[in-house]
Protein backbone atom coordinates (compact mmCIF):
# COMPACT_ATOMS: atom_id res chain seq x y z
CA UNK A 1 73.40 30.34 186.26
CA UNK A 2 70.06 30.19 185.12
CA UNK A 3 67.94 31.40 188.81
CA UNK A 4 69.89 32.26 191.51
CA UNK A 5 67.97 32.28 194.49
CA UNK A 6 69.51 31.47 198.18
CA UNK A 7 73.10 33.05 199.02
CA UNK A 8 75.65 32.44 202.32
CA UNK A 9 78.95 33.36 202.58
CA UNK A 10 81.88 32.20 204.60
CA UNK A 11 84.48 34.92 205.42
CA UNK A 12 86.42 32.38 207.00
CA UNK A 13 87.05 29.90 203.86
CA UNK A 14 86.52 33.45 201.89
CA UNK A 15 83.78 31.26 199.59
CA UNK A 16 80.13 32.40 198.81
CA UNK A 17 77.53 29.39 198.23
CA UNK A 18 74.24 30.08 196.24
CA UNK A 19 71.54 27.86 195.00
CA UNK A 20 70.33 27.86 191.20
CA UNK A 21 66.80 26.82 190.60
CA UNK A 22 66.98 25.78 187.26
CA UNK A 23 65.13 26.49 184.14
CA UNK A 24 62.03 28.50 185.10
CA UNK A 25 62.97 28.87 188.37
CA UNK A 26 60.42 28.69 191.14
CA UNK A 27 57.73 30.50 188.25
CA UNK A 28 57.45 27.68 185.82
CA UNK A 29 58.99 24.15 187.17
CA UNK A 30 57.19 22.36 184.11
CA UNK A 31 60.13 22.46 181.40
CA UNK A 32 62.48 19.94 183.42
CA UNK A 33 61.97 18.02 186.62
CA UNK A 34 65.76 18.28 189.35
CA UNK A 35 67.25 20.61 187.17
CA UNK A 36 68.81 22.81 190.60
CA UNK A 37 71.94 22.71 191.59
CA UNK A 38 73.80 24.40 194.43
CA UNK A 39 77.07 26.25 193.39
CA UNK A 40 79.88 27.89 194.99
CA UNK A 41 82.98 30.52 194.53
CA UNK A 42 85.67 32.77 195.97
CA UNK A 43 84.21 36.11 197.14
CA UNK A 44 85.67 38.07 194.23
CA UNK A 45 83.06 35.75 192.08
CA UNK A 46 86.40 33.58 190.92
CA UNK A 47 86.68 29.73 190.57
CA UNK A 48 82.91 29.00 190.30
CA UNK A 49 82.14 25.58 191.23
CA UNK A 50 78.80 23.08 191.21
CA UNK A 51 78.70 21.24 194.22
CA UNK A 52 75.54 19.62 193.89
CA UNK A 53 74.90 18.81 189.85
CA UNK A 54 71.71 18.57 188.03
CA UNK A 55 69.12 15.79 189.06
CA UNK A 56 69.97 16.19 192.67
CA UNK A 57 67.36 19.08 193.42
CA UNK A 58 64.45 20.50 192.08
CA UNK A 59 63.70 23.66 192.75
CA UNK A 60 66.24 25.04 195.75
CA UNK A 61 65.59 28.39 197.59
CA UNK A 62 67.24 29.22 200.78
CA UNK A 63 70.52 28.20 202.37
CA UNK A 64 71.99 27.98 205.44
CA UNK A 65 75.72 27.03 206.10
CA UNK A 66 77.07 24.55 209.29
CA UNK A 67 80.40 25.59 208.52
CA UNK A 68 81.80 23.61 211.85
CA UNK A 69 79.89 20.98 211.40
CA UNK A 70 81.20 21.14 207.60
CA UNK A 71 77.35 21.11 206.09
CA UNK A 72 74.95 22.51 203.85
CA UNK A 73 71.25 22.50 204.42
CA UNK A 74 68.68 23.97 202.08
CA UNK A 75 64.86 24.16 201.48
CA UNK A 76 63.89 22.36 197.77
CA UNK A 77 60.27 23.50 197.09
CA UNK A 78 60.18 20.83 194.48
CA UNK A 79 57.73 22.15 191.87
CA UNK A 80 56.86 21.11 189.01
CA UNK A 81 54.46 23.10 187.07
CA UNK A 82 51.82 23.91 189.65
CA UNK A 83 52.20 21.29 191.76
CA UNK A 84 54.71 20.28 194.45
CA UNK A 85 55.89 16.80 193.67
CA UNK A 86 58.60 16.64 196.04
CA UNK A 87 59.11 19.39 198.52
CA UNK A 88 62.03 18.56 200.77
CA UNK A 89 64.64 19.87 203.37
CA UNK A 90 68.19 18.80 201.81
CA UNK A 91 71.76 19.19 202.88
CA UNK A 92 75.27 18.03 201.92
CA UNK A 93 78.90 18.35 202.72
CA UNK A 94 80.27 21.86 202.28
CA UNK A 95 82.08 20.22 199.10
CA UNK A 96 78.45 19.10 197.74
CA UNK A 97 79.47 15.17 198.62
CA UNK A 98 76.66 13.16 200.36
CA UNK A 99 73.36 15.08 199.41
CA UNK A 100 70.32 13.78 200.83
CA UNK A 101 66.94 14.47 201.65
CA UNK A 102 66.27 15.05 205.58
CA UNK A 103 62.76 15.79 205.79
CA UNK A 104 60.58 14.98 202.85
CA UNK A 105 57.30 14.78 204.47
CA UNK A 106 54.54 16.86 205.86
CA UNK A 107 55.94 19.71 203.70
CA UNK A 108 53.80 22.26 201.74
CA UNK A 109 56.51 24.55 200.39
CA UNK A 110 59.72 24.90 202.30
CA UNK A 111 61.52 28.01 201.08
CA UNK A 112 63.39 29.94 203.97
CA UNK A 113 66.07 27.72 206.22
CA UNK A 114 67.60 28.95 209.41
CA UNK A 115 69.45 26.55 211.30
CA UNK A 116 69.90 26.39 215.45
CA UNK A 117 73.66 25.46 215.46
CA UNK A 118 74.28 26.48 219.15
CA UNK A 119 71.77 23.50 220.28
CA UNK A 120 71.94 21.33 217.30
């Protein structure tokens, strides 16, 4: 891990899911460009896996699990130096499959993510 940032757990699967922002985190975004990448473990920090690899994100924060709906949703600042090239709101499958970008306009700098599962 390089800069851990965002972490959820789910006592039910007994896994813990964290983002990483990459090198120089969310303070200096100008040595590489969707170099985040969203990781996950057992609770006892065992079996460490990366669900969504390098050049899929930039520069994730927050996290927020849909474990019934079997998703992932996070906030990707996107920066790049000092300026946000990309910010977007991102999710996946809880195995990292399908990532894609769900809101990727009108954003200034998404960091924090709370979802509304009860009315979708």
């Amino acid at each position: 891990m390089i800069e851990p940032d965002g972490i959820e757990v789910d006592t039910a699967s007994g896994k813990m899911y964290w983002t990483d922002m990459g090198l120089g985190g969310a303070a200096d975004k100008s040595a590489a460009i969707n170099d985040g990448r969203i990781l996950r473990a057992d609770l006892d920090g065992k079996n460490i896996e990366t669900l969504v690899p390098l050049g899929m994100t930039s520069t994730p924060k927050q996290l927020a699990l849909d474990v019934a709906c079997g998703k992932i949703y996070w906030s990707d600042r996107g920066d790049v130096g000092d300026q946000r090239v990309n910010p977007k709101i991102m999710r996946s499958n809880l195995d990292g499959s399908s990532p894609e970008a769900i809101v990727s306009s009108d954003l200034m700098s998404p960091v924090e993510i709370a979802l509304d599962t009860r009315d979708g």
